[in-house]
C-alpha atoms as a PDB file:
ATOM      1  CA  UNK A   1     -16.149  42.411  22.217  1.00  0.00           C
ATOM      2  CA  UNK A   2     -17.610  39.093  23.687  1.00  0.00           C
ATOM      3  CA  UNK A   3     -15.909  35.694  22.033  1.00  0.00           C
ATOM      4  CA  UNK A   4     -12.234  35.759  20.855  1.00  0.00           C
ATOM      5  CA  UNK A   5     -11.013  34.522  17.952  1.00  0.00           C
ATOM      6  CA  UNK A   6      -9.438  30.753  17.896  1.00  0.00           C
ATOM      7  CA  UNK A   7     -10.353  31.181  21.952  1.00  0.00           C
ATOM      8  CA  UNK A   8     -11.463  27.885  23.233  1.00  0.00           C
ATOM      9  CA  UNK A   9     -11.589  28.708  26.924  1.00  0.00           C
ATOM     10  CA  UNK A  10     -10.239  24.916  28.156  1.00  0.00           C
ATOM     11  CA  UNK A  11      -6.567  25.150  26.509  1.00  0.00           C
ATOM     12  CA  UNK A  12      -7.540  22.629  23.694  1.00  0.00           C
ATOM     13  CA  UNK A  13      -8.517  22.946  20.250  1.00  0.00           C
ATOM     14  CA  UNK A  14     -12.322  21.944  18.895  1.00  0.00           C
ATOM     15  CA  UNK A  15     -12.904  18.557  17.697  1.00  0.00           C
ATOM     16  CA  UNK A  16     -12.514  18.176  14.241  1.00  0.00           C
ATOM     17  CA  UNK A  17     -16.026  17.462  12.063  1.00  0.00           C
ATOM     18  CA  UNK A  18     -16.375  16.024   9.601  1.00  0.00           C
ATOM     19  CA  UNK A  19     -12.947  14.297   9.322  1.00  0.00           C
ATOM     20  CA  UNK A  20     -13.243  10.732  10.053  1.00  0.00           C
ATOM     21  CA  UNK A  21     -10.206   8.708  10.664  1.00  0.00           C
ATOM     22  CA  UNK A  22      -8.075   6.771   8.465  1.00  0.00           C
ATOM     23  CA  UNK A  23      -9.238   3.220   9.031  1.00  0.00           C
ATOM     24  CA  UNK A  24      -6.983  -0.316   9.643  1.00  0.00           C
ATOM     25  CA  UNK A  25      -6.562  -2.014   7.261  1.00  0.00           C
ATOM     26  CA  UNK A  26      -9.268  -4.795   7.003  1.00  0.00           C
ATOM     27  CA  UNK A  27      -9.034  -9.010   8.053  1.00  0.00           C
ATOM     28  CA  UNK A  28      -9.413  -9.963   4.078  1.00  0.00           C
ATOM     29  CA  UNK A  29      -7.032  -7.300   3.329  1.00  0.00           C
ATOM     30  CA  UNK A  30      -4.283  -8.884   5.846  1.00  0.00           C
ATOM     31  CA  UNK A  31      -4.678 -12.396   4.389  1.00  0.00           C
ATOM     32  CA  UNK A  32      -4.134 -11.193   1.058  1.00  0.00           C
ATOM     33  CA  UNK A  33      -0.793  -8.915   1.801  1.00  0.00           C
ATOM     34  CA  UNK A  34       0.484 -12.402   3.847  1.00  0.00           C
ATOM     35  CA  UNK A  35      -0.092 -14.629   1.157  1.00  0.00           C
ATOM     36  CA  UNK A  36       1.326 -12.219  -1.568  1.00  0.00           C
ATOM     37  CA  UNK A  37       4.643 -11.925   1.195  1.00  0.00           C
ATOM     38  CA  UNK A  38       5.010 -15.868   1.268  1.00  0.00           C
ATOM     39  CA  UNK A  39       4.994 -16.294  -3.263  1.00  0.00           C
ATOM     40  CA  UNK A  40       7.315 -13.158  -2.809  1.00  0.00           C
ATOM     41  CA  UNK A  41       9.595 -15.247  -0.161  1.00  0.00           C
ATOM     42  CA  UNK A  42       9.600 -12.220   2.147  1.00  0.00           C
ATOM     43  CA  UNK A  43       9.062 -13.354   5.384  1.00  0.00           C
ATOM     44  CA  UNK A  44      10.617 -10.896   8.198  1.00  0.00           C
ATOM     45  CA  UNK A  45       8.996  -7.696   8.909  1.00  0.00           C
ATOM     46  CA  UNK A  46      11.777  -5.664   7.865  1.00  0.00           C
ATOM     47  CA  UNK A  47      11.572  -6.941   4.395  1.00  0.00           C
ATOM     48  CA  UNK A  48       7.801  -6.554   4.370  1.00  0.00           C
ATOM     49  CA  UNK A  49       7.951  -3.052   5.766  1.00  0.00           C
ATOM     50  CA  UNK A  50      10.716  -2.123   2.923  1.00  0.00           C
ATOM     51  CA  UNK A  51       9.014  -3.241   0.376  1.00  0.00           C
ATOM     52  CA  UNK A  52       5.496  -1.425   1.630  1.00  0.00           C
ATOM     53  CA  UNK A  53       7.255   1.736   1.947  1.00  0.00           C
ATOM     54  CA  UNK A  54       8.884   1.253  -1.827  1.00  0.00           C
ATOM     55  CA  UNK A  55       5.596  -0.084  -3.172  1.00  0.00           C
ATOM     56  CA  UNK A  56       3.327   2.918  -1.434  1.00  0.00           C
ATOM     57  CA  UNK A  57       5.912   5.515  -0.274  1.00  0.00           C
ATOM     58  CA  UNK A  58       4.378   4.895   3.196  1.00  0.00           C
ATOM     59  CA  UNK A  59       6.256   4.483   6.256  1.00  0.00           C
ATOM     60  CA  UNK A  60       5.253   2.056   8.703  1.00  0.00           C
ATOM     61  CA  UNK A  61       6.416   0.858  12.189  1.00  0.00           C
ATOM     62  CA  UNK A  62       4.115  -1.956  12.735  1.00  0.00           C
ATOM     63  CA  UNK A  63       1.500  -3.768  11.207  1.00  0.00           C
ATOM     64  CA  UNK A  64      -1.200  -1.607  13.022  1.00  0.00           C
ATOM     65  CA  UNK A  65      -0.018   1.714  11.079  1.00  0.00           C
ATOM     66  CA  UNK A  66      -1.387  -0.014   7.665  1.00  0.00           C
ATOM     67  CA  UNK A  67      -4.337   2.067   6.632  1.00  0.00           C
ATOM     68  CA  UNK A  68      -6.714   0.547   4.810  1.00  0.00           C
ATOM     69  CA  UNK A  69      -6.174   2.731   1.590  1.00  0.00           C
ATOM     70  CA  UNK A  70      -2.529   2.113   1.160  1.00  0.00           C
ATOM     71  CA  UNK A  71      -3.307  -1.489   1.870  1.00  0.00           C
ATOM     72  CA  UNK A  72      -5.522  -1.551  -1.247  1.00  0.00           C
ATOM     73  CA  UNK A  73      -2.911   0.405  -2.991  1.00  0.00           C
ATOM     74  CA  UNK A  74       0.058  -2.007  -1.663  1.00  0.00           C
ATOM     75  CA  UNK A  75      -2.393  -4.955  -2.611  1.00  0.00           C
ATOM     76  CA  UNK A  76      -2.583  -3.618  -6.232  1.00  0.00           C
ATOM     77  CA  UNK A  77       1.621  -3.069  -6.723  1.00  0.00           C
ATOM     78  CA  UNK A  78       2.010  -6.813  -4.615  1.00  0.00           C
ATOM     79  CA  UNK A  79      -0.358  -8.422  -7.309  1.00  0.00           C
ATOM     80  CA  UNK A  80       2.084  -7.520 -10.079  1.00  0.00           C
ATOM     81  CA  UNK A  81       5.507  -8.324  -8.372  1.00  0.00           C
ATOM     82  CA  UNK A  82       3.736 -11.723  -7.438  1.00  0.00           C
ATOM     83  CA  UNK A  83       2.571 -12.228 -11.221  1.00  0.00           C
ATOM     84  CA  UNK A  84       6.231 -11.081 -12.807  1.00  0.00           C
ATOM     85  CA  UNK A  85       8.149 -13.244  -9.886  1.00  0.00           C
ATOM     86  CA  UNK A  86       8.589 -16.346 -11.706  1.00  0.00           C
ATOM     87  CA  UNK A  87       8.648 -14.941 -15.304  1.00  0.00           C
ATOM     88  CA  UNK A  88      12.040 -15.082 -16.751  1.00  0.00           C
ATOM     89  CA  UNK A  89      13.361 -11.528 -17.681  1.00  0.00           C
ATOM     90  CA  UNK A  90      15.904 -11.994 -20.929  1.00  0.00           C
ATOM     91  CA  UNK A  91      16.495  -8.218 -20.514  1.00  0.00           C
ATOM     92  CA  UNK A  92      15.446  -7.530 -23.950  1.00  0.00           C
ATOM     93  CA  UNK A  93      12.385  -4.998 -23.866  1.00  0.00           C
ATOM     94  CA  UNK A  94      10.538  -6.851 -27.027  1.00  0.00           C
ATOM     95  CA  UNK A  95      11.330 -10.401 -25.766  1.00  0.00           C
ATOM     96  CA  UNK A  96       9.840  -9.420 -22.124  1.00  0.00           C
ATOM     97  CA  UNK A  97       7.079  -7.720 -22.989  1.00  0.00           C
ATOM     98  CA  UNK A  98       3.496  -8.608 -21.470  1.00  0.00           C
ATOM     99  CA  UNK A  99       0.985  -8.575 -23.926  1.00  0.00           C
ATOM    100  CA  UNK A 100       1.035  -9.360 -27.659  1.00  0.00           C
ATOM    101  CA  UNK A 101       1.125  -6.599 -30.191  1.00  0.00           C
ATOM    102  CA  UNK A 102      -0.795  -6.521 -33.671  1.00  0.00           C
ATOM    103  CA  UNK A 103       1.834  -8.547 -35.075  1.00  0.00           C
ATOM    104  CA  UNK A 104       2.036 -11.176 -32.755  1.00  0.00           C
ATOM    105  CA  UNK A 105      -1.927 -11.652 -33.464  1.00  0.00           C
ATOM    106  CA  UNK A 106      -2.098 -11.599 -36.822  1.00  0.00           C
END
């Protein structure tokens, strides 16, 4: 019969092609989630982590465990918390609302 089926003679498994690995996330990347942290006032890890985890649904350990892609996606959610921080909510829907609508430009 020759070669086996899922056989790899040594006890391991073939390399995987073609699947490269998730990368860091990047320098520029780091500066940017650590500046949006300080306008946020969050400044232990445990905060940081909790809020990358709500933001992405991504748990993380350390820094290190950031990919790169959820860092972009984390980057995105940060910008808006860091735009709405200082904007006073009245807790009326209309009142609070972000952009103007036709009326408001006529």
């Amino acid at each position: 019969m020759g070669e086996l089926l899922f056989d790899f003679g040594d006890g391991g498994g073939p390399d995987v092609v073609g699947e490269p690995l998730p990368k860091s996330m990047t320098d520029s990347q780091r500066r940017l989630i650590r500046d949006a942290f300080d306008l946020l006032g969050l400044k232990n890890a445990q905060e940081q982590f909790a809020v990358v985890e709500e933001l992405t649904g991504v748990h993380i350990r350390s820094v290190h465990d950031l990919q790169e892609s959820t860092a972009r996606t984390l980057l995105h959610f940060l910008g808006s918390r860091v735009k709405n921080a200082h904007k006073k909510n009245t807790g009326d829907t209309w009142a609070d609302r972000d952009e103007d609508t036709w009326i408001d430009k006529l």
